[in-house]
Protein backbone atom coordinates (compact mmCIF):
# COMPACT_ATOMS: atom_id res chain seq x y z
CA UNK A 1 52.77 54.14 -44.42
CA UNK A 2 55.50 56.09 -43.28
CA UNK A 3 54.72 60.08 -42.15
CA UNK A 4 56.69 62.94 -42.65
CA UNK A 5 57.15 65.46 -39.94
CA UNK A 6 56.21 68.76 -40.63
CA UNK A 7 59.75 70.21 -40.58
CA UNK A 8 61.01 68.30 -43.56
CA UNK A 9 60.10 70.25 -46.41
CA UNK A 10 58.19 67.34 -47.55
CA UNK A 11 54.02 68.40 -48.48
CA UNK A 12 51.20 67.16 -46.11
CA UNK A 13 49.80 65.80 -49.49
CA UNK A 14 52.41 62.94 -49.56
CA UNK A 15 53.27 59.49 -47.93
CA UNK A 16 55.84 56.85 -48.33
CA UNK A 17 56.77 53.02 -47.53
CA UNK A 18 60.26 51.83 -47.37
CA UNK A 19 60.44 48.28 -49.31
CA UNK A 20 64.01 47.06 -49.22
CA UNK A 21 66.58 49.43 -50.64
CA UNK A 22 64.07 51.41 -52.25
CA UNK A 23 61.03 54.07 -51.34
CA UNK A 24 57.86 54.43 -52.87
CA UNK A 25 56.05 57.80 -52.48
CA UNK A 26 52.54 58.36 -53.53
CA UNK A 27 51.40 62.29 -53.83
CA UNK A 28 48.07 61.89 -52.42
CA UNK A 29 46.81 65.01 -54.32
CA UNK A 30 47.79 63.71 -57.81
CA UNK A 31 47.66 60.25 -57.03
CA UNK A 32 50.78 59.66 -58.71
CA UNK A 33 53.11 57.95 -57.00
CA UNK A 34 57.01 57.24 -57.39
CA UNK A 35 59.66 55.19 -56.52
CA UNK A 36 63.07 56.14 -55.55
CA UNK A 37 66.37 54.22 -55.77
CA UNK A 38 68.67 53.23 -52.95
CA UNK A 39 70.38 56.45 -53.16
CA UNK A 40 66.95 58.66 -53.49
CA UNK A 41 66.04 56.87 -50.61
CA UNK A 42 68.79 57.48 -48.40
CA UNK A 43 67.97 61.36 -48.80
CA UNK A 44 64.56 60.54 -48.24
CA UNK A 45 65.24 59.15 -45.44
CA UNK A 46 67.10 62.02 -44.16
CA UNK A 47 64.69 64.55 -45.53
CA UNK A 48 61.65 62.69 -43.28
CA UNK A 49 63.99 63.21 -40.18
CA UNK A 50 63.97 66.83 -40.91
CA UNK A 51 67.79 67.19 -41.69
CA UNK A 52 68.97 69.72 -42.76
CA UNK A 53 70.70 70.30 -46.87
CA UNK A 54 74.17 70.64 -45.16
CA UNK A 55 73.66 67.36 -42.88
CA UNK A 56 72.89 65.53 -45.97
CA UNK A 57 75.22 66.75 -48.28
CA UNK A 58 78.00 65.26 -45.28
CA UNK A 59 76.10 62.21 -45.16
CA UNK A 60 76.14 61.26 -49.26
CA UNK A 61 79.82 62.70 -49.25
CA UNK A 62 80.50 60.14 -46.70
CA UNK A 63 78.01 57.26 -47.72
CA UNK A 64 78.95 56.99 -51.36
CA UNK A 65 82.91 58.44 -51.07
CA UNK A 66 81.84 61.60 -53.45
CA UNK A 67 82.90 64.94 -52.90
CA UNK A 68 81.30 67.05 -50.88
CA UNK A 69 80.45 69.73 -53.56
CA UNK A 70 79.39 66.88 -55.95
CA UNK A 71 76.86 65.49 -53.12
CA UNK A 72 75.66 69.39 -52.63
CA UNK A 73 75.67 69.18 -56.16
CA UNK A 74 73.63 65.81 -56.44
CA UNK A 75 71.30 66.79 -53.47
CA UNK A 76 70.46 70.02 -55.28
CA UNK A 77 69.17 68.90 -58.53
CA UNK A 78 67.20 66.47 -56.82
CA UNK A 79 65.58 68.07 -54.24
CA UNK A 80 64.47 70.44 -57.56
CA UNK A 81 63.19 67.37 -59.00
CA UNK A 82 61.05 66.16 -55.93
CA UNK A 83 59.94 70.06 -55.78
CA UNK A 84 58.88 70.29 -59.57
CA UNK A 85 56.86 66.83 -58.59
CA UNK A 86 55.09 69.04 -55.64
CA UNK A 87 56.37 66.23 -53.35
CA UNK A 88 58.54 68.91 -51.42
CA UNK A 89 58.17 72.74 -51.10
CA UNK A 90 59.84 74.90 -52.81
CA UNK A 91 62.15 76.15 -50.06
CA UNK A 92 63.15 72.91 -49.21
CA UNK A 93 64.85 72.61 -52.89
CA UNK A 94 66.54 75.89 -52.31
C-alpha cells in the first residue's frame, strides 16, 4: 500500500491503495477502512504529497472549474470529515 509522509497531516495509523479513480484507506487502529471518490481522491492525493490547504484549494478550483472560495470551502468540510474519522490530525483540518 501506499505511505503517507509524515508532513501530510495524515496519522501513522493509516494506509491507502489507489484503484482506478478511487482510494481506499484503511485506519489501521480501528480497522475500518474507507473509500473515497474521484474527487476525495484527488485531495488525497495531494494531502500524501504534503501540500499544503492553499495549494489544494488552487488545484480543485482549477481541476473541477469551481471557485476558489467554494474549493476552500469544499476542502474544509472535508478535511473535518477525514479528521472526525482520526484519519488526519486535527491541525491538518484547520
Amino acid at each position: 500500500m501506499a505511505g503517507a509522509k509524515q508532513n501530510s497531516g495524515i496519522s501513522a495509523a493509516v494506509t491507502w491503495r489507489k484503484t482506478g479513480d478511487e482510494a481506499v484507506i484503511l485506519n489501521l487502529e480501528t480497522s475500518e477502512y474507507y473509500s473515497l471518490n474521484e474527487t476525495g481522491t484527488f485531495i488525497w492525493e495531494l494531502l500524501a504529497a504534503g501540500k499544503p490547504a492553499a495549494r489544494i484549494t488552487e488545484a480543485l478550483s482549477a481541476e473541477y472549474g469551481v471557485t476558489a472560495d467554494q474549493a476552500a470551502e469544499d476542502l474544509a468540510d472535508f478535511l473535518k470529515d477525514l479528521s472526525k474519522l482520526k484519519i488526519l490530525s486535527r491541525e491538518t483540518a484547520k
